[in-house]
PDB file of N, CA and C in Angstrom:
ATOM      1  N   UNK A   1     213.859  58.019 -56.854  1.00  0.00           N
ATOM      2  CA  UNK A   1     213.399  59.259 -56.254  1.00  0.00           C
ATOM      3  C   UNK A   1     214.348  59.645 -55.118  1.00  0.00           C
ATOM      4  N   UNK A   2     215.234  60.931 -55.504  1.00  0.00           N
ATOM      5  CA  UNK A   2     216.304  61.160 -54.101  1.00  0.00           C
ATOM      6  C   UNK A   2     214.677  62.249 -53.427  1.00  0.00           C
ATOM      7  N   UNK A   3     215.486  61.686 -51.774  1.00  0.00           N
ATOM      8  CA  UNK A   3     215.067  62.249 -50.738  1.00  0.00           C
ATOM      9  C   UNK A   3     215.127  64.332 -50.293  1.00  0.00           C
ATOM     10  N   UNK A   4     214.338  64.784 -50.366  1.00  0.00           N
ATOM     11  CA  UNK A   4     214.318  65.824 -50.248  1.00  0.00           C
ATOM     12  C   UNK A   4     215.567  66.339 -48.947  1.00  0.00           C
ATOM     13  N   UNK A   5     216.586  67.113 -48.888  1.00  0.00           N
ATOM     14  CA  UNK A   5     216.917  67.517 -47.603  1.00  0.00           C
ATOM     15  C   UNK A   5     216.507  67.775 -46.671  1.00  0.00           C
ATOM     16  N   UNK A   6     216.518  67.658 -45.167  1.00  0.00           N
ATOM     17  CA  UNK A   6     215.687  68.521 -44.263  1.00  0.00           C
ATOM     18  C   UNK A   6     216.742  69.211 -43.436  1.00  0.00           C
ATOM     19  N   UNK A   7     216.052  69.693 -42.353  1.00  0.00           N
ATOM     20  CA  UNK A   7     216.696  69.816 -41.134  1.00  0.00           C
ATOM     21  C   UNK A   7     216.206  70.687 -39.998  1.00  0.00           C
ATOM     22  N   UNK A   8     216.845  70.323 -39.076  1.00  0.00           N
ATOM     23  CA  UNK A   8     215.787  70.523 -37.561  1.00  0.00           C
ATOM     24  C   UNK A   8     215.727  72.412 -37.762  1.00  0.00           C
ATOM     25  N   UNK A   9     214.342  72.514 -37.498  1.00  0.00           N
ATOM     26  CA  UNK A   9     214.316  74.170 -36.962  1.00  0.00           C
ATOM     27  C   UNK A   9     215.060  74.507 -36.361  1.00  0.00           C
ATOM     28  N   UNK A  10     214.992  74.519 -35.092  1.00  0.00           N
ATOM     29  CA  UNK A  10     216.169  75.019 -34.277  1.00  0.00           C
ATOM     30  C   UNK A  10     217.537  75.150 -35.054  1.00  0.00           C
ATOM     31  N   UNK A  11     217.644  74.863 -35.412  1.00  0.00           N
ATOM     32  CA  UNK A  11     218.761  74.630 -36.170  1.00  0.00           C
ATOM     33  C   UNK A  11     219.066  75.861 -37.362  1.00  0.00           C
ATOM     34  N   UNK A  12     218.098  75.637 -38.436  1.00  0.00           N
ATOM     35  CA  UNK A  12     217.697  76.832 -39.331  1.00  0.00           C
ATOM     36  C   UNK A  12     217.662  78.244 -38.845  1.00  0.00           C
ATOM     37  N   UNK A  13     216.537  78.345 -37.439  1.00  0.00           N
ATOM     38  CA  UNK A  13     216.786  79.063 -37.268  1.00  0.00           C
ATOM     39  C   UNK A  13     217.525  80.360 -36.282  1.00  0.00           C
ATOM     40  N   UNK A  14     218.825  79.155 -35.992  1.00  0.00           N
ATOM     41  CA  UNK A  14     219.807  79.296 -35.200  1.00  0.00           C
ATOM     42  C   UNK A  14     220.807  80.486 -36.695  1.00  0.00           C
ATOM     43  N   UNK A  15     221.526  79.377 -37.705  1.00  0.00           N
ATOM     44  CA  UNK A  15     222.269  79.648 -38.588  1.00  0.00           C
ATOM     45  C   UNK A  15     221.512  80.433 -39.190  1.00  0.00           C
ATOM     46  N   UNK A  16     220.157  80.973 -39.112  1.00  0.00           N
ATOM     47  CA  UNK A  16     219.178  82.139 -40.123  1.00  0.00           C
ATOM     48  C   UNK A  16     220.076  83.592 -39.321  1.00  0.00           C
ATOM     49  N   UNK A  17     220.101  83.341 -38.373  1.00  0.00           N
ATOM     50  CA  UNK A  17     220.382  84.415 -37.109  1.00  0.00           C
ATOM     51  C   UNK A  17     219.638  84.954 -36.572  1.00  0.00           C
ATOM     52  N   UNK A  18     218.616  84.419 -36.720  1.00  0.00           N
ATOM     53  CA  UNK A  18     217.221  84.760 -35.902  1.00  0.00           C
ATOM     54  C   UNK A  18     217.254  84.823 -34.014  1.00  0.00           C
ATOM     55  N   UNK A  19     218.180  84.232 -33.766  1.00  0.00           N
ATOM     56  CA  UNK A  19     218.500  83.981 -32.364  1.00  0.00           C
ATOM     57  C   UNK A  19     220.159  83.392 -32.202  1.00  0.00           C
ATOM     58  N   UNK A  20     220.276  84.305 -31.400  1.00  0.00           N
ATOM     59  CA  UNK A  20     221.890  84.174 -30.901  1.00  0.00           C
ATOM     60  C   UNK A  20     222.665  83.001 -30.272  1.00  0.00           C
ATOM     61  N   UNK A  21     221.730  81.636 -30.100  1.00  0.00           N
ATOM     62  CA  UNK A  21     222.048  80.499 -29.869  1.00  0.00           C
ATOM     63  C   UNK A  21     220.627  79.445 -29.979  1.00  0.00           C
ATOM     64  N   UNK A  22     221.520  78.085 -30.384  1.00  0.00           N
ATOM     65  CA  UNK A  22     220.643  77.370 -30.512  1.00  0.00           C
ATOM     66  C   UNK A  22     219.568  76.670 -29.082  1.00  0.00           C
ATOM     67  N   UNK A  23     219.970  77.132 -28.041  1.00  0.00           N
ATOM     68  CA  UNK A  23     219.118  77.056 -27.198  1.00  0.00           C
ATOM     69  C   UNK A  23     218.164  78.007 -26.687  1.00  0.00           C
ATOM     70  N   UNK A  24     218.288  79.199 -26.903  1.00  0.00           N
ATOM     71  CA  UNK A  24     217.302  80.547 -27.673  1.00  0.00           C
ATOM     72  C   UNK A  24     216.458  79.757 -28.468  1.00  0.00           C
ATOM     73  N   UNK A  25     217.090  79.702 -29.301  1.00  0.00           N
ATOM     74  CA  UNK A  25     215.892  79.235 -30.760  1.00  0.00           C
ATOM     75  C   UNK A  25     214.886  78.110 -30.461  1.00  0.00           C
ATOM     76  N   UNK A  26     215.487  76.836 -29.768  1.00  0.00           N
ATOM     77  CA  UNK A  26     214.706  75.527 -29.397  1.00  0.00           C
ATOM     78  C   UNK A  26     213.808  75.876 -28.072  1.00  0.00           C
ATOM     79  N   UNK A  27     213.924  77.379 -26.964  1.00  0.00           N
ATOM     80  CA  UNK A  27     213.395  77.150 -26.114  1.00  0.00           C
ATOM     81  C   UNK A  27     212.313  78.468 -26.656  1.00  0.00           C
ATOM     82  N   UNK A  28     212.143  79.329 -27.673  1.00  0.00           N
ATOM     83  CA  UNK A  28     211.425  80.145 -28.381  1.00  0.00           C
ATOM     84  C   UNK A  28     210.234  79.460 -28.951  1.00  0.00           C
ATOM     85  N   UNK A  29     210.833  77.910 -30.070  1.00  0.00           N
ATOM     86  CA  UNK A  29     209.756  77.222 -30.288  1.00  0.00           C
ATOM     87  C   UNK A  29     208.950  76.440 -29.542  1.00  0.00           C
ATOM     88  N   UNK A  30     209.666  75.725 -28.383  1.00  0.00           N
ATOM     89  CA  UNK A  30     208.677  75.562 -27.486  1.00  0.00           C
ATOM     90  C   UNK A  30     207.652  76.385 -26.479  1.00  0.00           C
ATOM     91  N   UNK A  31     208.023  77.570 -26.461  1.00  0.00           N
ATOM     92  CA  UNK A  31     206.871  78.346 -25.591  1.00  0.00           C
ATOM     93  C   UNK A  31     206.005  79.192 -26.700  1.00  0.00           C
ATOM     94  N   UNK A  32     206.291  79.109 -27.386  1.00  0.00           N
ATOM     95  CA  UNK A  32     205.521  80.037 -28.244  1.00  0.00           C
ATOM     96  C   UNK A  32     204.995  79.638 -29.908  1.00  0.00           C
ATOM     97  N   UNK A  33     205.917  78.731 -30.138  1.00  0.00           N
ATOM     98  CA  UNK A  33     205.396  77.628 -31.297  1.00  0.00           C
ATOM     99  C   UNK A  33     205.936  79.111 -32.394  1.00  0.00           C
ATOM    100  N   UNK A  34     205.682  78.159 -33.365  1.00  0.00           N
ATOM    101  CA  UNK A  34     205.945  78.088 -34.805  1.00  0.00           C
ATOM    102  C   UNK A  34     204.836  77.869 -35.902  1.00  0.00           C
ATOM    103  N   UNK A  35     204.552  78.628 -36.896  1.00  0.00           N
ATOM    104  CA  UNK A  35     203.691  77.753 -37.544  1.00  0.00           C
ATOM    105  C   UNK A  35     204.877  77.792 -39.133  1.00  0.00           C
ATOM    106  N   UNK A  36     204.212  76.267 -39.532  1.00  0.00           N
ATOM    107  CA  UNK A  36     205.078  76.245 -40.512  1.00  0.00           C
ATOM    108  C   UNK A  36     203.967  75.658 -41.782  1.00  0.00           C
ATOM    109  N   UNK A  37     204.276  76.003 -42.920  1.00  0.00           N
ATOM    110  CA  UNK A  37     203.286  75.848 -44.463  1.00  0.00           C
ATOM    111  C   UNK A  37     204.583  75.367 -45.014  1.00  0.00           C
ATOM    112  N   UNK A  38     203.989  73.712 -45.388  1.00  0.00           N
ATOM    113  CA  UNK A  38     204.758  73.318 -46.319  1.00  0.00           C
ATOM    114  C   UNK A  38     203.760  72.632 -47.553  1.00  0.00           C
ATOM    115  N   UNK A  39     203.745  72.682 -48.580  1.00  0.00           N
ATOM    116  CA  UNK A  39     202.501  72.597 -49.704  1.00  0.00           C
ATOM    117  C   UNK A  39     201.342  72.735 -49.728  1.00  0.00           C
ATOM    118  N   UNK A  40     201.541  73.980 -49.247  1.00  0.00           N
ATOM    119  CA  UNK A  40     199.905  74.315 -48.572  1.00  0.00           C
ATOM    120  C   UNK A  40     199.431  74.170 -47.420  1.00  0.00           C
ATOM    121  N   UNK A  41     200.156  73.384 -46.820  1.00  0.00           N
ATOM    122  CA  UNK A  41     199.417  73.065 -45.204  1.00  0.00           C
ATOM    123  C   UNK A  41     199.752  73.445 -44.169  1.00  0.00           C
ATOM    124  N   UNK A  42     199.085  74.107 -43.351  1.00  0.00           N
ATOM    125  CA  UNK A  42     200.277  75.079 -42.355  1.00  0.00           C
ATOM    126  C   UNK A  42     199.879  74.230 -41.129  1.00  0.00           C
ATOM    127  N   UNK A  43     200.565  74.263 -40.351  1.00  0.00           N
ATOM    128  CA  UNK A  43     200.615  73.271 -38.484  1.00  0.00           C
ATOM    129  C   UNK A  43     201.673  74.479 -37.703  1.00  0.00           C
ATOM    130  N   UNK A  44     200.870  74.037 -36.692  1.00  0.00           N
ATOM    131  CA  UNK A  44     201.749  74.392 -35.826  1.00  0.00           C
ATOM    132  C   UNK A  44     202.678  73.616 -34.479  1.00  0.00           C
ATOM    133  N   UNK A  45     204.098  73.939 -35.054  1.00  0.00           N
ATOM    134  CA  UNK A  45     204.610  73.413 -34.381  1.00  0.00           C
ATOM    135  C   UNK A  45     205.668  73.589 -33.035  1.00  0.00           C
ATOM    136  N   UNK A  46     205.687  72.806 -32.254  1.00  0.00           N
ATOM    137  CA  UNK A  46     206.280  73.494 -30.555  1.00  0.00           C
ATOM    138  C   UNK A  46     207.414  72.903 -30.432  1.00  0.00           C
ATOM    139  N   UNK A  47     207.934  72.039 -31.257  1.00  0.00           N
ATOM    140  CA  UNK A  47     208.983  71.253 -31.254  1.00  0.00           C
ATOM    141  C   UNK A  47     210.582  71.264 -31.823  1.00  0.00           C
ATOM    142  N   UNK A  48     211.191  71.358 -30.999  1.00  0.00           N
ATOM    143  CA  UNK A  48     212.775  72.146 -31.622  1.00  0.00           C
ATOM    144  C   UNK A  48     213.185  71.403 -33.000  1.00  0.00           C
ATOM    145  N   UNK A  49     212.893  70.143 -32.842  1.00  0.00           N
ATOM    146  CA  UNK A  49     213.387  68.499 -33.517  1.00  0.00           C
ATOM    147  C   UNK A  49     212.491  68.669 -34.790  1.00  0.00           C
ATOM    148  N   UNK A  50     211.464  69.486 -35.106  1.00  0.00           N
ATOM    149  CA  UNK A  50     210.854  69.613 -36.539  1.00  0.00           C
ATOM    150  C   UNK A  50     211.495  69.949 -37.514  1.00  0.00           C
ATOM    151  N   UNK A  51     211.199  69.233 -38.283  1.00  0.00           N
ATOM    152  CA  UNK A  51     212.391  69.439 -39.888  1.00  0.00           C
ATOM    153  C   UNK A  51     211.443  70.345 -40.856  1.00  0.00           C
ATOM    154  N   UNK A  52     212.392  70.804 -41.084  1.00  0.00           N
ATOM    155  CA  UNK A  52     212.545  71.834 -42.497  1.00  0.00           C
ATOM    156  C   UNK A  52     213.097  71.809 -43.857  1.00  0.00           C
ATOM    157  N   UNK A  53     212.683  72.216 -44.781  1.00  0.00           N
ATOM    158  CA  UNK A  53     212.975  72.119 -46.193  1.00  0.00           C
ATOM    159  C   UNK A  53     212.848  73.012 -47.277  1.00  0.00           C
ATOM    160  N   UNK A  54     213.390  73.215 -47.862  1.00  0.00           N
ATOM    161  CA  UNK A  54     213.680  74.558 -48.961  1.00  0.00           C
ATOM    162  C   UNK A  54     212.036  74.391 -49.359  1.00  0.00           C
ATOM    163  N   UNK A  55     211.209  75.688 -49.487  1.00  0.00           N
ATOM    164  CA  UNK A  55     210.402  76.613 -50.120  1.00  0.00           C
ATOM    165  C   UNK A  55     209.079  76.176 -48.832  1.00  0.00           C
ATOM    166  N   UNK A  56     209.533  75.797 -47.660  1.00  0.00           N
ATOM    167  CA  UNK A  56     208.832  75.472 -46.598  1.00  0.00           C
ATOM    168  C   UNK A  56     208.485  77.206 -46.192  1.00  0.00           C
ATOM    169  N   UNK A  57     207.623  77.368 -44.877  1.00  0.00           N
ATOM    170  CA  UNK A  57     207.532  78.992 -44.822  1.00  0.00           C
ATOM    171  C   UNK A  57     207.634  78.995 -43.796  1.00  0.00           C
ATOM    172  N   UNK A  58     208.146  79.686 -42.646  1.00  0.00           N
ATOM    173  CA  UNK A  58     208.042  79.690 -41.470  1.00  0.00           C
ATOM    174  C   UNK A  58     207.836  81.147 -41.090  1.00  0.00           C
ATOM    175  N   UNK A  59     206.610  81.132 -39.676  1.00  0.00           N
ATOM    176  CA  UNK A  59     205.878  82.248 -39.406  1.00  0.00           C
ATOM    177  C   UNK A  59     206.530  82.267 -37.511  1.00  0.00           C
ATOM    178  N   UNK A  60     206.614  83.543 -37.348  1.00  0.00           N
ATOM    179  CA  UNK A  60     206.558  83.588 -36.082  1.00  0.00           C
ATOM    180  C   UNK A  60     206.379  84.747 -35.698  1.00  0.00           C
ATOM    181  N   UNK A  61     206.316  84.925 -34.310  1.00  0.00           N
ATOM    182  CA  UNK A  61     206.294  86.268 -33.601  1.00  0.00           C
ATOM    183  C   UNK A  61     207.552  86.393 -32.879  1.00  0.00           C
ATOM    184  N   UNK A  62     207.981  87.815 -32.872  1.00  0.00           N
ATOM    185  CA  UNK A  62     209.213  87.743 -32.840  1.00  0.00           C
ATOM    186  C   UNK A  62     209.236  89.641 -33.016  1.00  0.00           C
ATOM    187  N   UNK A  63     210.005  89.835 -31.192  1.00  0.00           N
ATOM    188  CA  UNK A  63     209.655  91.572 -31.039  1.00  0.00           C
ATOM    189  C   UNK A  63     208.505  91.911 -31.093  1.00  0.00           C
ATOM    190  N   UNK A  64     207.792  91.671 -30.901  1.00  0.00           N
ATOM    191  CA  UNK A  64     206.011  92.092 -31.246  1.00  0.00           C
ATOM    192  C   UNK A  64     205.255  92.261 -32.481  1.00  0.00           C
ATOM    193  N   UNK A  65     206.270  91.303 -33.371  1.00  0.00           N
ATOM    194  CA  UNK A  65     205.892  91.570 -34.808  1.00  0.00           C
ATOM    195  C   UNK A  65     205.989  89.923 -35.181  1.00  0.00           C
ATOM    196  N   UNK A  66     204.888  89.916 -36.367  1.00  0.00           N
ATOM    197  CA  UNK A  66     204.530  88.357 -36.741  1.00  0.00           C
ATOM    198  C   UNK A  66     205.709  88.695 -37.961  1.00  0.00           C
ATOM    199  N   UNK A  67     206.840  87.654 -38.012  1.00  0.00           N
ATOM    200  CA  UNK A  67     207.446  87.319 -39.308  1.00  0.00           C
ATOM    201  C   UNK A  67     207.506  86.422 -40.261  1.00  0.00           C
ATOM    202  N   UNK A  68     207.489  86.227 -41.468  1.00  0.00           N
ATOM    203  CA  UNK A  68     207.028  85.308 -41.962  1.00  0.00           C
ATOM    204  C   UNK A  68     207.829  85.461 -43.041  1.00  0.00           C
ATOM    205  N   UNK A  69     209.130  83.930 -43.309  1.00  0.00           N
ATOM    206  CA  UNK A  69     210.338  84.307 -44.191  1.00  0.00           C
ATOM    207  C   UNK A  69     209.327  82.614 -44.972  1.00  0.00           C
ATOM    208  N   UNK A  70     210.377  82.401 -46.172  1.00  0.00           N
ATOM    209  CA  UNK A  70     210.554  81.826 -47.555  1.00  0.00           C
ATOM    210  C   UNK A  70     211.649  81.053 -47.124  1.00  0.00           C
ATOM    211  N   UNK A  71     212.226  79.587 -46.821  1.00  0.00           N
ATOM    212  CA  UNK A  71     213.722  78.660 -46.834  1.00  0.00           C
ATOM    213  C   UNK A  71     213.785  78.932 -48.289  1.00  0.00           C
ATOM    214  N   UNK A  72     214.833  79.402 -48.244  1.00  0.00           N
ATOM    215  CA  UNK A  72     215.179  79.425 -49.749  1.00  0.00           C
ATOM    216  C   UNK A  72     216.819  78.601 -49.644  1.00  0.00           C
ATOM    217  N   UNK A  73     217.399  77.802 -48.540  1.00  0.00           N
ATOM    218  CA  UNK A  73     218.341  77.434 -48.496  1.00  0.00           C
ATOM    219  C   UNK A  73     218.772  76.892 -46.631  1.00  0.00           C
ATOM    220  N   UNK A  74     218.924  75.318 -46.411  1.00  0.00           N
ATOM    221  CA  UNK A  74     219.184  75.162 -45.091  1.00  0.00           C
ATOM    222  C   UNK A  74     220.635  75.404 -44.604  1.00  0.00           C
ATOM    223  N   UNK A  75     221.756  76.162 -45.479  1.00  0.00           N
ATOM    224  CA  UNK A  75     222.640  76.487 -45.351  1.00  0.00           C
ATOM    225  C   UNK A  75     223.777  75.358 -44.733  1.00  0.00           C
ATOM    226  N   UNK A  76     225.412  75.615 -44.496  1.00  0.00           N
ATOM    227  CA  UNK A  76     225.906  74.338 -43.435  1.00  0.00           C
ATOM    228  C   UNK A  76     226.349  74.634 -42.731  1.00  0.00           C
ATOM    229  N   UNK A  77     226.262  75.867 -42.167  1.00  0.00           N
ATOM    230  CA  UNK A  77     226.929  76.642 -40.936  1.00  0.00           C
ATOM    231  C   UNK A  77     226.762  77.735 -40.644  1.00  0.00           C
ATOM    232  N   UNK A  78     226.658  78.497 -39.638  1.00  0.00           N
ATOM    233  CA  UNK A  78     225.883  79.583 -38.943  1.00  0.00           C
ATOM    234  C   UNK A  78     227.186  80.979 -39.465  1.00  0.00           C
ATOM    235  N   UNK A  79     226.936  81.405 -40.220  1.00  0.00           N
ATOM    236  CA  UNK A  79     228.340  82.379 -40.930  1.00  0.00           C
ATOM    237  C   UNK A  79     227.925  83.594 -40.835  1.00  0.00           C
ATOM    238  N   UNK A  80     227.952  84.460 -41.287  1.00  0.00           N
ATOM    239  CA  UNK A  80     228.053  86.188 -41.231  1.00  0.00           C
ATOM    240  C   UNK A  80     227.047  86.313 -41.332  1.00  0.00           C
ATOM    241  N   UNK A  81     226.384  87.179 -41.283  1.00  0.00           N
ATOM    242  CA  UNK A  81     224.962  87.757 -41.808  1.00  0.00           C
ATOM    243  C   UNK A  81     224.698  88.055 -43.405  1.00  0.00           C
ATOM    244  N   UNK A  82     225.427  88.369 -43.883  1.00  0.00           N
ATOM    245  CA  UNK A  82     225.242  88.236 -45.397  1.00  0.00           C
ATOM    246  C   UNK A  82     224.723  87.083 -45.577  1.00  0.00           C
ATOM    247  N   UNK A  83     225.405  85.736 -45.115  1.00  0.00           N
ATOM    248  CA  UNK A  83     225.530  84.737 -45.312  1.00  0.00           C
ATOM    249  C   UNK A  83     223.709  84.181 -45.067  1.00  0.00           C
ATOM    250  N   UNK A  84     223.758  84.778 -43.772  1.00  0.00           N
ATOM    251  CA  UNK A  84     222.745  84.097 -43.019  1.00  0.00           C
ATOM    252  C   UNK A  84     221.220  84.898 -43.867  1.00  0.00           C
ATOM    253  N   UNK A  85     221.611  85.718 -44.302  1.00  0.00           N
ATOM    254  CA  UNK A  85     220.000  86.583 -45.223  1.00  0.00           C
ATOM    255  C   UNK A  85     220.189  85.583 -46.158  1.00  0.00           C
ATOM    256  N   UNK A  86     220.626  85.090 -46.955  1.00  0.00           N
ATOM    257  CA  UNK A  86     221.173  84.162 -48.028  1.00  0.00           C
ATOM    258  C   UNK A  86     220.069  82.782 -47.789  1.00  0.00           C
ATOM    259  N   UNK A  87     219.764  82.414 -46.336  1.00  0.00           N
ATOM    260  CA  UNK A  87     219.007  81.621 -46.151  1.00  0.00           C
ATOM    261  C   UNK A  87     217.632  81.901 -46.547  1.00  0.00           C
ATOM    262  N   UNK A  88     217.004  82.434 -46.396  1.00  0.00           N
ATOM    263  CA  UNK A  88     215.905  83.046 -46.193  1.00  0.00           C
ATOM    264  C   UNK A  88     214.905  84.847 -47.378  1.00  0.00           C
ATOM    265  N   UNK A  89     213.947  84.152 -47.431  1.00  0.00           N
ATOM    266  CA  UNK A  89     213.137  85.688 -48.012  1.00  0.00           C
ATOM    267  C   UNK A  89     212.186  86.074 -47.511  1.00  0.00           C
ATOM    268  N   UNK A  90     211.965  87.599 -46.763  1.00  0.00           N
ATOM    269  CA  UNK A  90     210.870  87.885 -45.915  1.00  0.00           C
ATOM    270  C   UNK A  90     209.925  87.635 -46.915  1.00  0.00           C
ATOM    271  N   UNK A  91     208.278  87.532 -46.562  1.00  0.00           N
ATOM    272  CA  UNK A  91     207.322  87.761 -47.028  1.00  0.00           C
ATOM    273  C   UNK A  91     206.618  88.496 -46.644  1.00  0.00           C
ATOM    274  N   UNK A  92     205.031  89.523 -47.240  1.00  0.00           N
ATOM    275  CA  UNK A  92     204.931  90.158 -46.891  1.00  0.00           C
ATOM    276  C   UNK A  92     203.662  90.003 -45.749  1.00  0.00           C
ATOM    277  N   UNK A  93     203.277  90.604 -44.852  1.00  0.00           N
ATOM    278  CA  UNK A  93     202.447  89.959 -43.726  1.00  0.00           C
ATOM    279  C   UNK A  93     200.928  91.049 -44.605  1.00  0.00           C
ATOM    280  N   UNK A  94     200.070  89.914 -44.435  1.00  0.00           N
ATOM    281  CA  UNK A  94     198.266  91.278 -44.408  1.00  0.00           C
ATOM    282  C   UNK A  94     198.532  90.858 -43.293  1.00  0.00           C
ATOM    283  N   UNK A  95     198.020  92.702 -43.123  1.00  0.00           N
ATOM    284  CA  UNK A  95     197.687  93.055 -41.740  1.00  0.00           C
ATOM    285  C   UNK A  95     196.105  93.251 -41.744  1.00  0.00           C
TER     286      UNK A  95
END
């Protein structure tokens, strides 16, 4: 059985381009948390160091709007924006 990939949020969603540095991103999840659904189970998490994994979901608030993307890829480097949508698929929010 190979090991699923992970890798730290902050991280993801540094190279997503969700935030213009990775200390943005790690000090975002700690004040304001994260919730994340991975096979159904959603938590919430405050912690930069939480790992992530393709078809994981991650929800946040962000501009005054709740977002909520699809890992569709932990990518290996923080590259263009083409690049960086490439990570990720919005979903759609009920309001």
């Amino acid at each position: 059985m190979t090991e699923t990939p992970t890798l730290r949020l902050d991280v993801w969603l540094w190279r997503a381009r969700f935030f213009k540095t990775r200390a943005l991103s790690g000090a975002h999840i700690r004040k304001r948390g994260i919730r994340l659904t991975r096979n159904g189970q959603t938590r919430r998490v405050n912690k930069p160091g939480a790992t992530i994994a393709v078809a994981d979901i991650v929800t946040m608030a962000l501009g005054g709007h709740i977002k909520a993307v699809e890992v569709l890829d932990l990518g290996t480097r923080r590259g263009p924006a083409d690049e960086a949508a490439a990570l990720y698929q919005t979903l759609e929010m009920d309001e």
